[in-house]
PDB file of N, CA and C in Angstrom:
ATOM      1  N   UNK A   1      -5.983   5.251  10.976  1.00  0.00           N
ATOM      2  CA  UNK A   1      -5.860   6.069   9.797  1.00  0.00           C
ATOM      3  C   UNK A   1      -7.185   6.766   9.526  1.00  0.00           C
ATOM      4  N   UNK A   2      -7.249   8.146   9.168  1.00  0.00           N
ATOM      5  CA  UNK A   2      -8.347   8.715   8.855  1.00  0.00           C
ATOM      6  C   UNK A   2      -9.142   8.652   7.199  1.00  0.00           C
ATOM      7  N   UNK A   3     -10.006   8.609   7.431  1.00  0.00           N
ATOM      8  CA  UNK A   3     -10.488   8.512   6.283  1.00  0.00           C
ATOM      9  C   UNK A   3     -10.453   9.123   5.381  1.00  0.00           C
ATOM     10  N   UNK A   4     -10.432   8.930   4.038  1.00  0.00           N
ATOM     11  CA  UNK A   4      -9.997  10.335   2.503  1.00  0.00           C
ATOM     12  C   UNK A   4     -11.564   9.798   1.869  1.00  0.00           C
ATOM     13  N   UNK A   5     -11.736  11.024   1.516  1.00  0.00           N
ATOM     14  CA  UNK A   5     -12.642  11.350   0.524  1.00  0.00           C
ATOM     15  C   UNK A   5     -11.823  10.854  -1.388  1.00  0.00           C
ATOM     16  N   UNK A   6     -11.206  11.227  -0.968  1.00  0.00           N
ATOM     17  CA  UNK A   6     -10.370  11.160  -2.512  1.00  0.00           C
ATOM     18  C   UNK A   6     -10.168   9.995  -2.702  1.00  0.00           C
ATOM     19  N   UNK A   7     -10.521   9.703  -4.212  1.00  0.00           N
ATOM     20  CA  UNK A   7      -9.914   8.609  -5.140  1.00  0.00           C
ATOM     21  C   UNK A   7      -8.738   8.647  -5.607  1.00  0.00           C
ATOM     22  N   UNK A   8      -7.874   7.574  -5.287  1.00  0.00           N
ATOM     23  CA  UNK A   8      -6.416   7.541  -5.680  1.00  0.00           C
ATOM     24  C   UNK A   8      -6.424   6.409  -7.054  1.00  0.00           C
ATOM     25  N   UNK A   9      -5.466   7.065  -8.453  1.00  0.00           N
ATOM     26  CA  UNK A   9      -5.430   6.083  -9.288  1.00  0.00           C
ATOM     27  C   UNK A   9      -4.345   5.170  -8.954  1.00  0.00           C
ATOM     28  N   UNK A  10      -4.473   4.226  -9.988  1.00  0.00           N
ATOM     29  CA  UNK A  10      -3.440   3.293 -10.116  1.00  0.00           C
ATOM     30  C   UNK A  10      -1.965   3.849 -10.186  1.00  0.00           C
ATOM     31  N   UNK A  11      -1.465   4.719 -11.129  1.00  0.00           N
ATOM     32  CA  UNK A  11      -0.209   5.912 -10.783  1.00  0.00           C
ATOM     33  C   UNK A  11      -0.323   6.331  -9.463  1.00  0.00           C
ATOM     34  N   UNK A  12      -1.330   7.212  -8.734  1.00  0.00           N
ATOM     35  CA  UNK A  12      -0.914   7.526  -7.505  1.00  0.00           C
ATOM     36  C   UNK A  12      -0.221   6.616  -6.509  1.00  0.00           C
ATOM     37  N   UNK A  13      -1.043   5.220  -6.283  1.00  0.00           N
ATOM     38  CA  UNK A  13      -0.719   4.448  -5.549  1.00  0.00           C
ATOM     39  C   UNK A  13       1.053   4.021  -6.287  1.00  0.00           C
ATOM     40  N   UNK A  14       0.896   3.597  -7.341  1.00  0.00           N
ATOM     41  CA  UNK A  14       2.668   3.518  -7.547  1.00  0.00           C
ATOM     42  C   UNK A  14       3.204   4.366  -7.229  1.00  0.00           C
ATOM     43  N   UNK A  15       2.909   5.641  -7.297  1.00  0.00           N
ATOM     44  CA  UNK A  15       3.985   6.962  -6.500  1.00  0.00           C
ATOM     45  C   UNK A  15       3.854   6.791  -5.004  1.00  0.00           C
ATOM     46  N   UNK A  16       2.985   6.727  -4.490  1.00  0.00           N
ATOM     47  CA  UNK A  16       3.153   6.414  -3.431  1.00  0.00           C
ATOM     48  C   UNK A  16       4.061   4.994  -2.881  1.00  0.00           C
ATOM     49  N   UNK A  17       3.810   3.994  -3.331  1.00  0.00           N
ATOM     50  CA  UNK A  17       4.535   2.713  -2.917  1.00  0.00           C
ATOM     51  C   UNK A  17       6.506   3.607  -3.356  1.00  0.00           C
ATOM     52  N   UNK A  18       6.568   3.772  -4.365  1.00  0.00           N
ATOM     53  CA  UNK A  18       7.713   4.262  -4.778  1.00  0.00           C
ATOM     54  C   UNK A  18       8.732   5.194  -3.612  1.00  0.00           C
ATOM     55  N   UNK A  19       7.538   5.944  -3.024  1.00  0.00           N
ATOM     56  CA  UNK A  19       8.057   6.571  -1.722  1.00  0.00           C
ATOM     57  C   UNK A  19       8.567   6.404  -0.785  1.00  0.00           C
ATOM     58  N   UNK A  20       7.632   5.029  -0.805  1.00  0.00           N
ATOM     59  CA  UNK A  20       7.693   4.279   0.301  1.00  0.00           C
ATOM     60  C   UNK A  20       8.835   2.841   0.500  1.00  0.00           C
ATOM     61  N   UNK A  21       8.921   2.757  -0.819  1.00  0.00           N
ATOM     62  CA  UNK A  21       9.694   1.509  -1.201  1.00  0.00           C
ATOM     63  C   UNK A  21      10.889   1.006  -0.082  1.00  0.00           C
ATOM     64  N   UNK A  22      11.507   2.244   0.070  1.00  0.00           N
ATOM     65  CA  UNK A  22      12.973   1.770   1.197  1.00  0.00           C
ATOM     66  C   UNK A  22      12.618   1.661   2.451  1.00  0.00           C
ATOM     67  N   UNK A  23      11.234   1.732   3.079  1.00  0.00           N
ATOM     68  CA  UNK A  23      10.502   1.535   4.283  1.00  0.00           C
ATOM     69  C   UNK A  23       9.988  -0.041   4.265  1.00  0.00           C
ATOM     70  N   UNK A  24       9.576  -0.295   3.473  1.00  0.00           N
ATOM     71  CA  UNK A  24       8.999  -1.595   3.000  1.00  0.00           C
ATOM     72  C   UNK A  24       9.565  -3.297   2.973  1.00  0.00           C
ATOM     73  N   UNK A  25       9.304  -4.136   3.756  1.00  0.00           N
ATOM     74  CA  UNK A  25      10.148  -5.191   4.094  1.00  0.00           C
ATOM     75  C   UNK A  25      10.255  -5.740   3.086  1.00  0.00           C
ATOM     76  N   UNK A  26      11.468  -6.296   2.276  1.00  0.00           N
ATOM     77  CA  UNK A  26      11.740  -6.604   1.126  1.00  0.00           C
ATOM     78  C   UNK A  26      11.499  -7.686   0.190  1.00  0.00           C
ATOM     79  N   UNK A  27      10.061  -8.943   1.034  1.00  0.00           N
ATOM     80  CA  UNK A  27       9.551  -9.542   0.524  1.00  0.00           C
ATOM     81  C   UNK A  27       8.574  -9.243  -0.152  1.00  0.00           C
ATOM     82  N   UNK A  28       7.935  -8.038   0.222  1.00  0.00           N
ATOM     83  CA  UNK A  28       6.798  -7.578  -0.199  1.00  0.00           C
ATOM     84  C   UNK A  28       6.554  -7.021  -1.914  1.00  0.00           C
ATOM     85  N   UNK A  29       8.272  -6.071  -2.109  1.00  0.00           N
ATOM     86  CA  UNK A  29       8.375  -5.737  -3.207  1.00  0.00           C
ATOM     87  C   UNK A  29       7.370  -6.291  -4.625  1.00  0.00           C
ATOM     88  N   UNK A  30       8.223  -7.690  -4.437  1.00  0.00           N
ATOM     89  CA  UNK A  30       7.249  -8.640  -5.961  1.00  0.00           C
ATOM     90  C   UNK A  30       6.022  -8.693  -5.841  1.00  0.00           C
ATOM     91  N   UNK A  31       5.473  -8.848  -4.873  1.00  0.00           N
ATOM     92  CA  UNK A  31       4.330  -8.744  -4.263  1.00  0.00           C
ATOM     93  C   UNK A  31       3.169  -7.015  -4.826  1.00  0.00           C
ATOM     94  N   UNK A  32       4.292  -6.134  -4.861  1.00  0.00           N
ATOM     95  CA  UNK A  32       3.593  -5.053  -5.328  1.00  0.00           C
ATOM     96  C   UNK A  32       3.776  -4.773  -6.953  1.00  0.00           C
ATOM     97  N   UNK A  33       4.846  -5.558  -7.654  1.00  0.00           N
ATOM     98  CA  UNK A  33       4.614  -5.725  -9.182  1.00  0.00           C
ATOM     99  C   UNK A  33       3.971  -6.531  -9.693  1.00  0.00           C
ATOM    100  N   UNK A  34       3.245  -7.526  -8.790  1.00  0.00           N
ATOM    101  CA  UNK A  34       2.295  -8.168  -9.094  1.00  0.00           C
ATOM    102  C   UNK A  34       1.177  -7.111  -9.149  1.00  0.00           C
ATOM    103  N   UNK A  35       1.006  -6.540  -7.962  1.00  0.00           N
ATOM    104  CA  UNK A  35      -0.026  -5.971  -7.963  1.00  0.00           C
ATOM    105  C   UNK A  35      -0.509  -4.959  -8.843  1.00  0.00           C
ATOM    106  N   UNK A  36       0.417  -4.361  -9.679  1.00  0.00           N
ATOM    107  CA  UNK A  36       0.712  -3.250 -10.288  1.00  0.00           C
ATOM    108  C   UNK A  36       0.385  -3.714 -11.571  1.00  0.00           C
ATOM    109  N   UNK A  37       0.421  -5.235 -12.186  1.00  0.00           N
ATOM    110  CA  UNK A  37       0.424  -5.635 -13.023  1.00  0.00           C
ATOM    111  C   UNK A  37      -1.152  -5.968 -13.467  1.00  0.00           C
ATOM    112  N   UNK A  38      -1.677  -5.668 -12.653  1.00  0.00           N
ATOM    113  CA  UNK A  38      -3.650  -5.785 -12.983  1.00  0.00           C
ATOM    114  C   UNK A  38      -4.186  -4.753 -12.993  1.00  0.00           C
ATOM    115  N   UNK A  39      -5.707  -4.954 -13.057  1.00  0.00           N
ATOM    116  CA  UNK A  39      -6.787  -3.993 -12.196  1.00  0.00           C
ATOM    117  C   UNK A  39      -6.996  -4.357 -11.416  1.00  0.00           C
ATOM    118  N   UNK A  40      -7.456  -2.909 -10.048  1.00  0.00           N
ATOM    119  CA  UNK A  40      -7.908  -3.150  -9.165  1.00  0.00           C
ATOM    120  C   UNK A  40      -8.898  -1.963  -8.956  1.00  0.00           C
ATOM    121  N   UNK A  41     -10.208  -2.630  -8.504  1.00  0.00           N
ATOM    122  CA  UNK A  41     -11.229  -1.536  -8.260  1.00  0.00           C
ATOM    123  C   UNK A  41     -10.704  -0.603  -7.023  1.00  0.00           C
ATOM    124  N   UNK A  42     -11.594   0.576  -7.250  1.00  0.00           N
ATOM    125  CA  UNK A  42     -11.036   2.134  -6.161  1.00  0.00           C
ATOM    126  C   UNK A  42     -10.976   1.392  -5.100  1.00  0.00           C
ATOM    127  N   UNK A  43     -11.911   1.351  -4.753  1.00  0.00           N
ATOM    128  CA  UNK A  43     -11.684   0.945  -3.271  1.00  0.00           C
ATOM    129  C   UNK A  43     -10.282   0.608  -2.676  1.00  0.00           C
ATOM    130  N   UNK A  44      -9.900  -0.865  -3.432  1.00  0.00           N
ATOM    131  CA  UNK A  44      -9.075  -1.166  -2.636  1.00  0.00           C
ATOM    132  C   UNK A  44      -7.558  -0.566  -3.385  1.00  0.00           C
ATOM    133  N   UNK A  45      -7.924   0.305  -4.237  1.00  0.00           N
ATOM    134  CA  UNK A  45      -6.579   1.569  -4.656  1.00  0.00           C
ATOM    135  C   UNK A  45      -6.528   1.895  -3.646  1.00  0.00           C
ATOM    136  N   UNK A  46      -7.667   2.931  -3.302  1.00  0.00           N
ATOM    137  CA  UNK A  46      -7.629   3.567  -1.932  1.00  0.00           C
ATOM    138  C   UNK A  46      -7.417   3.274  -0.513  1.00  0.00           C
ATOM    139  N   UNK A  47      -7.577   1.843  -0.728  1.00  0.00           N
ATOM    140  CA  UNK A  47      -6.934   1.164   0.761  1.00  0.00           C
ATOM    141  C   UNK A  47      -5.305   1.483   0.914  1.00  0.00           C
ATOM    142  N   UNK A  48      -4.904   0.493  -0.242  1.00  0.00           N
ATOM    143  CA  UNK A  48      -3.522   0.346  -0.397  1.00  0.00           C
ATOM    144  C   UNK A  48      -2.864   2.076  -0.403  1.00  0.00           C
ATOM    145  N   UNK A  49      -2.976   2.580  -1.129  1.00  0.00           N
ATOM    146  CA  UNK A  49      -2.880   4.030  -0.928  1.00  0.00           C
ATOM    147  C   UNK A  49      -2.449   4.342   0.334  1.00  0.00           C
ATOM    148  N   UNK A  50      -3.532   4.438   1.432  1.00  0.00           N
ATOM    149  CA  UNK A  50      -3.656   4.870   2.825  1.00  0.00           C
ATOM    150  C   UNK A  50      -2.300   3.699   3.385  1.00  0.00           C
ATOM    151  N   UNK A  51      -2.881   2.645   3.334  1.00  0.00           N
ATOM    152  CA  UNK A  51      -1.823   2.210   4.233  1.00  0.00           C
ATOM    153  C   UNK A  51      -0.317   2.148   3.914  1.00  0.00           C
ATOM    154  N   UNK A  52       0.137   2.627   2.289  1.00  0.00           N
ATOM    155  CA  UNK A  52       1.229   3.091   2.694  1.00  0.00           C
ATOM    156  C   UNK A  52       1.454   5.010   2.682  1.00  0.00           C
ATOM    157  N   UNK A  53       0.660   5.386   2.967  1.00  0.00           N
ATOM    158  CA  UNK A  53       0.992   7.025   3.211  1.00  0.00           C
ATOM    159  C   UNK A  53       1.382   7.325   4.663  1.00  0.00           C
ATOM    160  N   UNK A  54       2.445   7.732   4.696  1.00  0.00           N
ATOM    161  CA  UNK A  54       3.327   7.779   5.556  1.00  0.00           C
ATOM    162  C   UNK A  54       4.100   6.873   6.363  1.00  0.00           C
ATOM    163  N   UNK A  55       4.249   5.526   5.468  1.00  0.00           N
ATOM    164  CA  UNK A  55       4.325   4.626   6.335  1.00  0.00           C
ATOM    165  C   UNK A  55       5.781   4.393   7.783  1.00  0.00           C
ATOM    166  N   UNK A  56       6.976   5.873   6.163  1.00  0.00           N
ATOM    167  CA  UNK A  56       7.644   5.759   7.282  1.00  0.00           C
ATOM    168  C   UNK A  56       7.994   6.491   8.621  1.00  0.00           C
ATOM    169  N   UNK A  57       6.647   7.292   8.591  1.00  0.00           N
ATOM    170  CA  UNK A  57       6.615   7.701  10.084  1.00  0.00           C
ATOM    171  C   UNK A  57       6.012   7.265  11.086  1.00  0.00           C
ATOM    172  N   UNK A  58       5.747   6.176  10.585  1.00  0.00           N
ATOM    173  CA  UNK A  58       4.168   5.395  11.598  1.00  0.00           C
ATOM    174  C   UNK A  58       5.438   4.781  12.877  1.00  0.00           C
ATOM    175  N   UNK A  59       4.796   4.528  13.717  1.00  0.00           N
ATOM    176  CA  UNK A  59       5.432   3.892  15.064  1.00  0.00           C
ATOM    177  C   UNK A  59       5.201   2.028  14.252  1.00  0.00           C
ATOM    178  N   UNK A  60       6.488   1.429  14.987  1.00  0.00           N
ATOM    179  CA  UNK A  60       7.024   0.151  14.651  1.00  0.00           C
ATOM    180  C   UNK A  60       5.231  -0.466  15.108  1.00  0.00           C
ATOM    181  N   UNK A  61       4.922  -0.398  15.602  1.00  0.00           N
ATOM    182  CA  UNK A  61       3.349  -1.207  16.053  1.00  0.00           C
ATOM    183  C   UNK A  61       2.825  -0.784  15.118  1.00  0.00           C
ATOM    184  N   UNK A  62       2.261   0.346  14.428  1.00  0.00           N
ATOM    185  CA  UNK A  62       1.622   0.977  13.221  1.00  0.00           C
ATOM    186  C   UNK A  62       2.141   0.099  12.277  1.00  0.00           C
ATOM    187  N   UNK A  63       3.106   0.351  12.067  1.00  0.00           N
ATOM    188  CA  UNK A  63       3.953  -0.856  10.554  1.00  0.00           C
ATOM    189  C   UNK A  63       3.679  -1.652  10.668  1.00  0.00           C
ATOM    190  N   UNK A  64       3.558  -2.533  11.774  1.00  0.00           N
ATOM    191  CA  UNK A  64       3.031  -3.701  11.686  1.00  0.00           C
ATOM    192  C   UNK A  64       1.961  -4.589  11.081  1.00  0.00           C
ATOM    193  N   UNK A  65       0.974  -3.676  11.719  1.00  0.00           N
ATOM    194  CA  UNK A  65      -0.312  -3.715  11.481  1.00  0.00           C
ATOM    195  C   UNK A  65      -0.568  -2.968  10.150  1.00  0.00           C
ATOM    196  N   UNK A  66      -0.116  -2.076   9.186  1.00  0.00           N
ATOM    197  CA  UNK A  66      -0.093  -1.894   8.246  1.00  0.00           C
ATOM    198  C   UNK A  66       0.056  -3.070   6.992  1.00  0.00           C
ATOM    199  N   UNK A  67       1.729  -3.084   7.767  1.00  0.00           N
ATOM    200  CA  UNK A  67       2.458  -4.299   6.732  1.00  0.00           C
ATOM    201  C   UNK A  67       1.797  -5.860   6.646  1.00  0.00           C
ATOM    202  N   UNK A  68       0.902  -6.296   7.890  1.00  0.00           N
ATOM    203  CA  UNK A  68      -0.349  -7.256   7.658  1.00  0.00           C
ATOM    204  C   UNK A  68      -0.652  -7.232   7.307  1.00  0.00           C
ATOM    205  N   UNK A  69      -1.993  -6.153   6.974  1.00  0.00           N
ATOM    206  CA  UNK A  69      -3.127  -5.785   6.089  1.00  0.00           C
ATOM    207  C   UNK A  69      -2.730  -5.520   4.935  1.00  0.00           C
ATOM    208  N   UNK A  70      -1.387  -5.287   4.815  1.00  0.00           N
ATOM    209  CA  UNK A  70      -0.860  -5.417   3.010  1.00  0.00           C
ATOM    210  C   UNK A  70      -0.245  -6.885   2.482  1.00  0.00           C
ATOM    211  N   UNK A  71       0.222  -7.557   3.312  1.00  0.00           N
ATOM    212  CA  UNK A  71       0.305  -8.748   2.876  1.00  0.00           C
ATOM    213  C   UNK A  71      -0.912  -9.342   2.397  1.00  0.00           C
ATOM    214  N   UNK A  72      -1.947  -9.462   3.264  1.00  0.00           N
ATOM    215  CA  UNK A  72      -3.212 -10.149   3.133  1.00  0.00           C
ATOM    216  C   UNK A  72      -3.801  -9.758   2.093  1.00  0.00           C
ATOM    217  N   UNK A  73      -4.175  -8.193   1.338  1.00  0.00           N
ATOM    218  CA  UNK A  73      -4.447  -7.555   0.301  1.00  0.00           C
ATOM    219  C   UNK A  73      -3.844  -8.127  -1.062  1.00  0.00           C
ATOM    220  N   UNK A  74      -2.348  -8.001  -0.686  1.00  0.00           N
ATOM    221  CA  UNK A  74      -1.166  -8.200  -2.162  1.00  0.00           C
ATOM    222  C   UNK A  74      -1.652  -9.741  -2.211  1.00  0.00           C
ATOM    223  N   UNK A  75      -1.458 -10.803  -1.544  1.00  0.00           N
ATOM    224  CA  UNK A  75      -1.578 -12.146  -1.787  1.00  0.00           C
ATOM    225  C   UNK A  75      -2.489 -12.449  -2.141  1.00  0.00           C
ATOM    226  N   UNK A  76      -3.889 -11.509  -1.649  1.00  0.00           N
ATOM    227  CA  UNK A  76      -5.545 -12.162  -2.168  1.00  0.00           C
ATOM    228  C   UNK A  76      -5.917 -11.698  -3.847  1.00  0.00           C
ATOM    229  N   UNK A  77      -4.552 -10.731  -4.302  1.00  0.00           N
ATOM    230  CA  UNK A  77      -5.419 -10.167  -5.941  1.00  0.00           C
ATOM    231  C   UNK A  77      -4.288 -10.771  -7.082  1.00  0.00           C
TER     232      UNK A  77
END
């Protein structure tokens, strides 16, 4: 994934997950109203952000490795 200059808020990233929602393996869901339910510094807005922007065009190996690095994220906040 390439890198953004841009700061994504807390709304962006829900529009984005929202996009993404019917791509998204369906344990994860609660997992992102948890997440939705705090603060979280930019940074890792901007992580989460990226890794789901576009997620559903990424190749099944891409998702993968996406959908890891979002488990590990959602479970650690």
């Amino acid at each position: 994934m390439s890198e953004c200059k841009l700061n994504h808020s807390q709304g962006d990233v829900r529009n984005k997950y929202e996009s993404q929602e019917a791509f998204l393996p369906d344990d994860m869901k609660p997992l992102f109203e948890q997440f939705f339910s705090k603060e979280h510094t930019q940074d890792l807005l901007n992580e989460v952000f990226h890794l789901l922007k576009k997620y559903d065009l990424a190749s099944e190996e891409d998702r993968i490795e996406r959908s890891n690095r979002l488990y590990m994220v959602l479970n650690n906040v």
